[in-house]
C-alpha atoms as a PDB file:
ATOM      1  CA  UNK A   1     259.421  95.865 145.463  1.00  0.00           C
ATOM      2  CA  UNK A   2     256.054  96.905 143.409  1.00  0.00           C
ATOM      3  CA  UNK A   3     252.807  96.484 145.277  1.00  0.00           C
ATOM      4  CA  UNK A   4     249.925  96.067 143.149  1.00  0.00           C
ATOM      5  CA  UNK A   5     246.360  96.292 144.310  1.00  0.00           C
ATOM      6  CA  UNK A   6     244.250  93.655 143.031  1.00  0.00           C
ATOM      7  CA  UNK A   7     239.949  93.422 142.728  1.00  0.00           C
ATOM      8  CA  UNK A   8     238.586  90.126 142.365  1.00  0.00           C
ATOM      9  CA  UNK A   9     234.032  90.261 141.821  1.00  0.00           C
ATOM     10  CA  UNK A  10     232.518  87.097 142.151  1.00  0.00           C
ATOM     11  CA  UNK A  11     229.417  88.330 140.400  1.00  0.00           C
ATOM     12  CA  UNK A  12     225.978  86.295 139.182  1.00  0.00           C
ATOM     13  CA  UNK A  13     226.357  86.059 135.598  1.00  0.00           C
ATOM     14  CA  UNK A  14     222.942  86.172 133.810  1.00  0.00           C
ATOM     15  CA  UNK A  15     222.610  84.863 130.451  1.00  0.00           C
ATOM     16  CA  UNK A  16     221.914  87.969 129.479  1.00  0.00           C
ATOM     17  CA  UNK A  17     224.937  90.856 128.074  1.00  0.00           C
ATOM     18  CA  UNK A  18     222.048  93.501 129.305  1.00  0.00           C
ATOM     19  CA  UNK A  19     221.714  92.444 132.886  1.00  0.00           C
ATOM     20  CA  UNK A  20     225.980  91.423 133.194  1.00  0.00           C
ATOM     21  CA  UNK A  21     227.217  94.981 131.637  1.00  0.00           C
ATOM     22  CA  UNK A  22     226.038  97.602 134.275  1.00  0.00           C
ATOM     23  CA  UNK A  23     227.314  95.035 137.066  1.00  0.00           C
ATOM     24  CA  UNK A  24     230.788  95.103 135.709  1.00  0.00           C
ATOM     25  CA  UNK A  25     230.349  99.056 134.573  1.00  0.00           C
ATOM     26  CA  UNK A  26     229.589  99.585 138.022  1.00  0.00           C
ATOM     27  CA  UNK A  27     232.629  97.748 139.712  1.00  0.00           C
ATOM     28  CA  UNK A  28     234.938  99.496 136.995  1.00  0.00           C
ATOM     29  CA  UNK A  29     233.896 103.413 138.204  1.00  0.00           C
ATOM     30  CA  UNK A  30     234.241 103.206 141.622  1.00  0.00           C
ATOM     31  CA  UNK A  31     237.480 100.772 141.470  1.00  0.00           C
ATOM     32  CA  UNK A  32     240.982 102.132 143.020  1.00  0.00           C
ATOM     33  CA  UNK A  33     242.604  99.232 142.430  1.00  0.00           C
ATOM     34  CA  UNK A  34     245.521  98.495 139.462  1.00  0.00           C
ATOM     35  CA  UNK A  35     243.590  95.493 138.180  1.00  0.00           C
ATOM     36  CA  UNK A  36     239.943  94.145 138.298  1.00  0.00           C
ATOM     37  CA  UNK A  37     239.165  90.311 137.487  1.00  0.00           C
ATOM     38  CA  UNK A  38     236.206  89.360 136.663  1.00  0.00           C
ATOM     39  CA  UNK A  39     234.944  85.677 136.351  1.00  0.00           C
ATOM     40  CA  UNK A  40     234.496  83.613 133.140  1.00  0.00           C
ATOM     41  CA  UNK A  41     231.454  84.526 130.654  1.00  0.00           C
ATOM     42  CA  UNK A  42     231.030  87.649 133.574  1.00  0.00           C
ATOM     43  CA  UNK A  43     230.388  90.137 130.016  1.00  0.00           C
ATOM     44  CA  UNK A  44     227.996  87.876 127.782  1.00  0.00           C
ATOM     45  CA  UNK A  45     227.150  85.002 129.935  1.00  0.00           C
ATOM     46  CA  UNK A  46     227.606  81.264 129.364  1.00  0.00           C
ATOM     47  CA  UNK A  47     227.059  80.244 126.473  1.00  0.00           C
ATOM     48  CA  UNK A  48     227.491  81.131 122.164  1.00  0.00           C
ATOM     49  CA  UNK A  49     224.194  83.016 121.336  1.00  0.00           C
ATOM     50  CA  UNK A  50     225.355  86.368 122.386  1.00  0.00           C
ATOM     51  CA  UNK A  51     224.900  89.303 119.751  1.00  0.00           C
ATOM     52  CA  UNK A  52     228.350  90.198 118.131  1.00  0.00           C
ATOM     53  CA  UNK A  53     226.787  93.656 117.990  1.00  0.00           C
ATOM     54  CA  UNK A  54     226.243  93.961 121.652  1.00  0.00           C
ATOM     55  CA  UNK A  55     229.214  92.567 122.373  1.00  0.00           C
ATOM     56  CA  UNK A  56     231.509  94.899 120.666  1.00  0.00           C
ATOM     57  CA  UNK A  57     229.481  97.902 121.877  1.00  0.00           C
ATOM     58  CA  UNK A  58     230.021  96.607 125.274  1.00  0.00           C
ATOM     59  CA  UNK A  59     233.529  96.348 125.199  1.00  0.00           C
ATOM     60  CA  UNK A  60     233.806 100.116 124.046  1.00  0.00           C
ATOM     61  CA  UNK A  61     232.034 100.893 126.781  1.00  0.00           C
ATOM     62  CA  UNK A  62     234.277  99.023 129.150  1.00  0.00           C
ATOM     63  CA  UNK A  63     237.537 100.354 127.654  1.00  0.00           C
ATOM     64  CA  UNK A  64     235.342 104.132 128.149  1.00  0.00           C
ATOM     65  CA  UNK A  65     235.138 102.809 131.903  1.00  0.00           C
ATOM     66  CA  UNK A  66     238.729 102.144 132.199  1.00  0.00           C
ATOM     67  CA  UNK A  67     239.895 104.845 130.569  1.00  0.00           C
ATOM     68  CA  UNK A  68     237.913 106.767 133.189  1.00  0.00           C
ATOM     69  CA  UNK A  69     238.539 105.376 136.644  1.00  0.00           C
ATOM     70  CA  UNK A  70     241.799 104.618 135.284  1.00  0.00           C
ATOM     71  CA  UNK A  71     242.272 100.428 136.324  1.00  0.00           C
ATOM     72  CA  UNK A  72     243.080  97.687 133.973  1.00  0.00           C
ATOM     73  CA  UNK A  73     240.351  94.934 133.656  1.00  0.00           C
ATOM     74  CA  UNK A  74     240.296  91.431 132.975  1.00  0.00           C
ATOM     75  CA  UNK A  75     236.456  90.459 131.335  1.00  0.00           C
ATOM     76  CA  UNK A  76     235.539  87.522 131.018  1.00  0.00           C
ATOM     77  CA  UNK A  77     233.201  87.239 127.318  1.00  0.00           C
ATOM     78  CA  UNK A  78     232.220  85.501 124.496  1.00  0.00           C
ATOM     79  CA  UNK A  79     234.228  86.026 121.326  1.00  0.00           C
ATOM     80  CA  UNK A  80     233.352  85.021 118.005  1.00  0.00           C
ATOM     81  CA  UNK A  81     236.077  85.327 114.738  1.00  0.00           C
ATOM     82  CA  UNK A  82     235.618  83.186 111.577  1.00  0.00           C
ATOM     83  CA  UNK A  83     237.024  80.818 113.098  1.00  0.00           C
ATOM     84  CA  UNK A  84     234.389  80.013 115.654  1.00  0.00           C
ATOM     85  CA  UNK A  85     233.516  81.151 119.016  1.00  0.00           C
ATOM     86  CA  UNK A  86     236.166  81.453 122.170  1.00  0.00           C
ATOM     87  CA  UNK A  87     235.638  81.674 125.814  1.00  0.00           C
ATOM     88  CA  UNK A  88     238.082  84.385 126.048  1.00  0.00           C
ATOM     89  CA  UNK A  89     239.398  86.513 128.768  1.00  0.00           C
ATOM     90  CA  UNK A  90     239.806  90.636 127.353  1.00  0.00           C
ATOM     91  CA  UNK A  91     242.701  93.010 128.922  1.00  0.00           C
ATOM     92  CA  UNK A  92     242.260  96.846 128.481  1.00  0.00           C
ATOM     93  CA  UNK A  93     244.776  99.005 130.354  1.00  0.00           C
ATOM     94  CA  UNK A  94     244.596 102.304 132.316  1.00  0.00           C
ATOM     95  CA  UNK A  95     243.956 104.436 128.763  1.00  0.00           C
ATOM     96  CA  UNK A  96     241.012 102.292 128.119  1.00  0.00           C
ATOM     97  CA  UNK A  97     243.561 100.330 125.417  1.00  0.00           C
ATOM     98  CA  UNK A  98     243.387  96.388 124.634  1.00  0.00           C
ATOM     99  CA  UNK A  99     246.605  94.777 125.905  1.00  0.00           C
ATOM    100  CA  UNK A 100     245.458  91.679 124.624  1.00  0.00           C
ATOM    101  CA  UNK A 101     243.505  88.128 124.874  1.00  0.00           C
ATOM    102  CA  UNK A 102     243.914  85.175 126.037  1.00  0.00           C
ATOM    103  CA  UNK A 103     241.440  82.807 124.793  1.00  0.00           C
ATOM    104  CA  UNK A 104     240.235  79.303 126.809  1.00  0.00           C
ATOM    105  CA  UNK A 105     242.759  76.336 125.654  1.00  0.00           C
ATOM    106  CA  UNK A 106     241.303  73.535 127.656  1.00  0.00           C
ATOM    107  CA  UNK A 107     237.656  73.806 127.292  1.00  0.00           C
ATOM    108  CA  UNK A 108     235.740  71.119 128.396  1.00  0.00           C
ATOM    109  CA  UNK A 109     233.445  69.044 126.719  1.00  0.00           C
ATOM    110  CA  UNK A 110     230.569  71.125 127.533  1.00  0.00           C
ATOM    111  CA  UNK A 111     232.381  74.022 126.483  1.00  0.00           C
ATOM    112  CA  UNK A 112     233.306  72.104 123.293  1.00  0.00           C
ATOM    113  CA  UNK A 113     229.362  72.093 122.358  1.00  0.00           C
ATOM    114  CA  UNK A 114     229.409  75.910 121.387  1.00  0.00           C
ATOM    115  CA  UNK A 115     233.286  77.118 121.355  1.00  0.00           C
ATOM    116  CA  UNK A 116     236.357  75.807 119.960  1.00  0.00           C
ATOM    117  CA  UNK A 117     239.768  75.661 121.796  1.00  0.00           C
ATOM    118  CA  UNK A 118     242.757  78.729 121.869  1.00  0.00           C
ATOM    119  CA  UNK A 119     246.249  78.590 120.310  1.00  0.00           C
ATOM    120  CA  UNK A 120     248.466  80.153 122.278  1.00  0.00           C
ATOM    121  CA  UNK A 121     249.439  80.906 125.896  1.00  0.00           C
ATOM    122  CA  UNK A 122     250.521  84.529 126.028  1.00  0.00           C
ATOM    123  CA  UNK A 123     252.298  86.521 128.589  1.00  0.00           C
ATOM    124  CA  UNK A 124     251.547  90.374 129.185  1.00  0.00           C
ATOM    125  CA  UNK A 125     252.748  93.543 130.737  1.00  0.00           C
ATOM    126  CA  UNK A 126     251.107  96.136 132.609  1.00  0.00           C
ATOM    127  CA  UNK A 127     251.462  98.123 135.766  1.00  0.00           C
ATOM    128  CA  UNK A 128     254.846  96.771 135.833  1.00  0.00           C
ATOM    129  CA  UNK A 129     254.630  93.862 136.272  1.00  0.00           C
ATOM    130  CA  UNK A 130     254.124  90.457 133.826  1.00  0.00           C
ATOM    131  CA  UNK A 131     251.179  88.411 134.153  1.00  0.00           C
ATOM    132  CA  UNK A 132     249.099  85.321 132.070  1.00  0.00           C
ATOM    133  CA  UNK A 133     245.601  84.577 132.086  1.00  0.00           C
ATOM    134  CA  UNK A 134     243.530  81.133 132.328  1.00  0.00           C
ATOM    135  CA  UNK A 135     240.270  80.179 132.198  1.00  0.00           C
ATOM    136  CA  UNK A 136     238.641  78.157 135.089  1.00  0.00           C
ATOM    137  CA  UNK A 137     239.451  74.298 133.342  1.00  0.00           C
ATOM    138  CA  UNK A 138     242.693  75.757 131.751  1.00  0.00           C
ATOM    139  CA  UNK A 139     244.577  75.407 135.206  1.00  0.00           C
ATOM    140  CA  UNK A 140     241.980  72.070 136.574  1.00  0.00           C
ATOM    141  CA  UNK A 141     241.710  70.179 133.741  1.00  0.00           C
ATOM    142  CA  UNK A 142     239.315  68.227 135.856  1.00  0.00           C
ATOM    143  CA  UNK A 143     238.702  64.806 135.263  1.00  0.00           C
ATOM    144  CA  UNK A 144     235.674  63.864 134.016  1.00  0.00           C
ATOM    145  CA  UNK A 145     235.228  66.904 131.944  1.00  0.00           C
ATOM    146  CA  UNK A 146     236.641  65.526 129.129  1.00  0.00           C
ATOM    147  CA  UNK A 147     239.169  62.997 128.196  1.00  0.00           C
ATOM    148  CA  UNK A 148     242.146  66.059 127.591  1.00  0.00           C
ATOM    149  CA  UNK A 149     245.643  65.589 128.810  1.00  0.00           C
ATOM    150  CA  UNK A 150     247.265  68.328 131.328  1.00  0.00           C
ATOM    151  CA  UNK A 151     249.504  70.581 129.502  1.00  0.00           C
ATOM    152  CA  UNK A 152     250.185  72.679 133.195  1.00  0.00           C
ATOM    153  CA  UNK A 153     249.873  75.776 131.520  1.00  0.00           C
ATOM    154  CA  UNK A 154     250.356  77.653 135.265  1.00  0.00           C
ATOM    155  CA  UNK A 155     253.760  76.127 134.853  1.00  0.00           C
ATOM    156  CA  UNK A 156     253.823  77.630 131.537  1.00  0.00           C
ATOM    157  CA  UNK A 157     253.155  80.412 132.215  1.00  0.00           C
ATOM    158  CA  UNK A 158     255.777  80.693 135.325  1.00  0.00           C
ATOM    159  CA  UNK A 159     258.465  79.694 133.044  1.00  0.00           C
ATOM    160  CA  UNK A 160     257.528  82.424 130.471  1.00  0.00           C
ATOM    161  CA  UNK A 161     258.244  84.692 133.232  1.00  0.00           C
ATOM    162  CA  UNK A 162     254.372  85.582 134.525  1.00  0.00           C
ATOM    163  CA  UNK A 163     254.620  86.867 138.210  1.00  0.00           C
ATOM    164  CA  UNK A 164     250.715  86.138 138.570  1.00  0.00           C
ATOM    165  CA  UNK A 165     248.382  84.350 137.003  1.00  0.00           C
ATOM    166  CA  UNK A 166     244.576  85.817 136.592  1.00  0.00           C
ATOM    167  CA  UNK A 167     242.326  82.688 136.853  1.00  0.00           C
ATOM    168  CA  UNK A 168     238.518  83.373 135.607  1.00  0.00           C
ATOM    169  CA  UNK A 169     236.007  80.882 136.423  1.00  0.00           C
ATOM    170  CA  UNK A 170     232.970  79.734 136.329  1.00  0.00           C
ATOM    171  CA  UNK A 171     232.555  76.132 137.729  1.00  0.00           C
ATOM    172  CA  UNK A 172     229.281  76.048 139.628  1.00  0.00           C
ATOM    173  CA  UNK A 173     228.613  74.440 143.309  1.00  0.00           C
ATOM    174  CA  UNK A 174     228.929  70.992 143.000  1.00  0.00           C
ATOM    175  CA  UNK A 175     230.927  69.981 146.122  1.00  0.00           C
ATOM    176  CA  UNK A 176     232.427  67.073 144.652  1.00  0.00           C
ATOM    177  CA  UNK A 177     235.122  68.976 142.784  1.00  0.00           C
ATOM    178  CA  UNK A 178     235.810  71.020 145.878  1.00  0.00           C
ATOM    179  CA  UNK A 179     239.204  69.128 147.275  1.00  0.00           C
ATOM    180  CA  UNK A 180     240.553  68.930 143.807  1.00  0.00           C
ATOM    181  CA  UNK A 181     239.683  72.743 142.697  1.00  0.00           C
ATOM    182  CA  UNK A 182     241.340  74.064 146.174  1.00  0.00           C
ATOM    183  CA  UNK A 183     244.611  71.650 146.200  1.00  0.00           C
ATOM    184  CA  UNK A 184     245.190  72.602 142.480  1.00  0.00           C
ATOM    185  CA  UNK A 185     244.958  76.669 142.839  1.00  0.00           C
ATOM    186  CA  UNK A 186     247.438  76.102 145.654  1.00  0.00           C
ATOM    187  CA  UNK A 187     249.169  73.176 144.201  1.00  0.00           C
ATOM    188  CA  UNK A 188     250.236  74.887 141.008  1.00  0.00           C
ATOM    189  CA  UNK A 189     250.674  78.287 142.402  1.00  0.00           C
ATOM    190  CA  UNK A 190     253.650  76.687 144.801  1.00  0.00           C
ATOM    191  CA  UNK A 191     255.261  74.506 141.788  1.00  0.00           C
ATOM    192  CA  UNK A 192     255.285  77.532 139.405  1.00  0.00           C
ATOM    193  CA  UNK A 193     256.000  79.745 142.559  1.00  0.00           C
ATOM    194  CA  UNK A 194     253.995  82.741 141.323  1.00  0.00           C
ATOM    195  CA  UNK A 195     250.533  84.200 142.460  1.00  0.00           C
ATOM    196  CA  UNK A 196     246.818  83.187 141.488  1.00  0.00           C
ATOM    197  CA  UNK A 197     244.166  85.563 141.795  1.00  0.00           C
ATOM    198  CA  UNK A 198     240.987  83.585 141.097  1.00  0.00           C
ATOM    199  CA  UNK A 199     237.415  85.126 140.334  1.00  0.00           C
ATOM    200  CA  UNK A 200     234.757  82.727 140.017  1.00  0.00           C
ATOM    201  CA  UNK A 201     230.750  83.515 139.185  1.00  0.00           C
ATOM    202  CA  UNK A 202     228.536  83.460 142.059  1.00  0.00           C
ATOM    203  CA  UNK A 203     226.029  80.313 142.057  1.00  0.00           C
ATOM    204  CA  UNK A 204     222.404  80.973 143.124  1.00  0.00           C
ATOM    205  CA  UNK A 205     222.118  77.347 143.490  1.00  0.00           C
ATOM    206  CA  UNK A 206     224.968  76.773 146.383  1.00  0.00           C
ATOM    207  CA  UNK A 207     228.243  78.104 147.881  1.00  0.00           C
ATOM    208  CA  UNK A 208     230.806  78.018 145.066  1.00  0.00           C
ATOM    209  CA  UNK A 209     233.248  74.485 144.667  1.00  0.00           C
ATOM    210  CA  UNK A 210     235.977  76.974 144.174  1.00  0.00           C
ATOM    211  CA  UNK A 211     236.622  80.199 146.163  1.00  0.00           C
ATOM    212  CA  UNK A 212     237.196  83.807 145.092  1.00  0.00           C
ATOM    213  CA  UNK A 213     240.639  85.384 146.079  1.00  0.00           C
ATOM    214  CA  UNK A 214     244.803  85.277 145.431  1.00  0.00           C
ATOM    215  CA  UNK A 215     247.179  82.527 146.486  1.00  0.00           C
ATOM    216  CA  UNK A 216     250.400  83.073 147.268  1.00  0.00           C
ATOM    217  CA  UNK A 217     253.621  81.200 145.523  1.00  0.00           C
ATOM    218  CA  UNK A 218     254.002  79.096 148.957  1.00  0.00           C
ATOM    219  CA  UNK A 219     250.565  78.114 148.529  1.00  0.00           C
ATOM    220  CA  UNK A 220     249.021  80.234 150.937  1.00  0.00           C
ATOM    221  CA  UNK A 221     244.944  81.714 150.540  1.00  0.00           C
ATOM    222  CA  UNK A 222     246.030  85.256 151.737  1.00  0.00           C
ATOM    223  CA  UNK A 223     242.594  86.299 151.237  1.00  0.00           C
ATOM    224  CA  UNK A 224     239.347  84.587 150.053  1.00  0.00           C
ATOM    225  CA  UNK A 225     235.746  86.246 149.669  1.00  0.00           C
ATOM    226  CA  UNK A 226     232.621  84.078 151.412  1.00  0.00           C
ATOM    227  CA  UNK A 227     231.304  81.702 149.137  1.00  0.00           C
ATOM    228  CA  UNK A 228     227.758  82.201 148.987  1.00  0.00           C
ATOM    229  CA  UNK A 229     226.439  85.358 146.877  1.00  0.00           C
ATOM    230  CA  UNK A 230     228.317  88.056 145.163  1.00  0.00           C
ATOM    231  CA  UNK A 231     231.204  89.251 146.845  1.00  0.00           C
ATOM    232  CA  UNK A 232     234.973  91.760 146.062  1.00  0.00           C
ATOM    233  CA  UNK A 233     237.606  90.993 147.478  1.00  0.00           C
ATOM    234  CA  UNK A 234     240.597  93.852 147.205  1.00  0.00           C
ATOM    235  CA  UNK A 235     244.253  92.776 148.179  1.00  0.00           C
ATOM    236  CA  UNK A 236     247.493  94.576 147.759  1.00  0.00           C
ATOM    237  CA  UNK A 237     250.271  91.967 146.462  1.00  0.00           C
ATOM    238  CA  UNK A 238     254.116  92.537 146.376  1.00  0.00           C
ATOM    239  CA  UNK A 239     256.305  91.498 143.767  1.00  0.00           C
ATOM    240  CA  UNK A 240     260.014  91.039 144.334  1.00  0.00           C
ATOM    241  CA  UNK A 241     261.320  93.348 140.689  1.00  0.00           C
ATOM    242  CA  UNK A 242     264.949  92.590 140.948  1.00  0.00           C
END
């Protein structure tokens, strides 16, 4: 077996990178955990006008942070190539290193105002273990957030060989998509029969319609943070490595 401790921050994301950066800085130094997740946007907030500039800085300084308290992170940010702008999800490792992206394949039609859609669905390695990423809609595909068909890309993913899946999300406190945001985390973690840690952003306006915490591959909420405010939740998961 290999146990890896997991940190999930449901965090208030600001629109602005200045206000979001010493927040996640902050969780980052005074992590033990293996990996931290934090939610969608978390780095440059929702929404395309962040500075490329401040940006890029920002994720030096994060890798600087890893590097130093020595725990991989998952941000949530803003990416822009010449291709357009990405909701994107950024991995850097325990030497501060980029293990990769995975950027949002399934935005919604919101999203599709300021960012285009991803390519590919990736698997990575780290801490021993192998792992995909999605991005709040990427594992909902929620009806009435566009007329997009479900490409199950937790299934995906399990068949790729992912042992977890690190959801990001940021999907507000509307209680109407509560029941179908809860059955699918546990839904599509027992059909792919894999993990789900979820982080989603704290909403000032309401408890969140989707909680914060890690689902186990019989569909079981082993733990779950409140749902009003900012909250960590820090859980040790074991993974069968024969």
């Amino acid at each position: 077996m290999t146990t890896i401790r997991l940190t999930g921050v449901q965090m208030a994301v600001s629109p602005k990178l200045e206000e979001n950066l010493p927040v996640i800085l902050a969780y980052i130094e005074k992590s033990d955990s293996d990996f931290i997740l934090f939610p969608e946007m978390s780095l440059t907030g929702y929404h395309g006008e962040f500075s490329d500039k401040a940006t890029e800085q920002a994720w030096r300084q994060i890798a600087a942070a890893c590097r130093q308290s020595y725990v991989s992170a998952l941000i949530g940010t803003g990416c822009r190539t010449a291709e357009g702008v990405f909701i994107q999800t950024r991995i850097y490792d325990k030497s501060g290193e980029l293990v990769g992206t995975h950027e949002k394949l399934v935005p919604t039609a919101g999203d599709r105002k300021f960012c285009r859609p991803g390519e590919e669905l990736r698997v990575f390695e780290d801490n021993g273990i192998t792992f995909g990423c999605l991005i709040c809609n990427d594992l909902w595909v929620t009806p009435g957030c566009g007329p997009y068909p479900d490409p199950r890309l937790m299934y995906q993913l399990g068949q790729k060989g992912a042992q977890i899946v690190f959801h990001s999300a940021h999907s507000g406190s509307s209680a109407i998509h509560t029941p179908f945001h809860e059955s699918n985390l546990v839904l599509r973690a027992r059909e792919s029969k894999i993990y789900v840690a979820t982080a989603n952003a704290a909403d000032p306006d309401g408890p969140v319609n989707s909680p914060t915490g890690v689902v186990s591959p019989e569909g079981e909420w082993l733990v779950q943070c409140p749902r009003q405010g900012q909250h960590a939740f820090t859980y040790d998961v074991e993974f069968d490595t024969e």
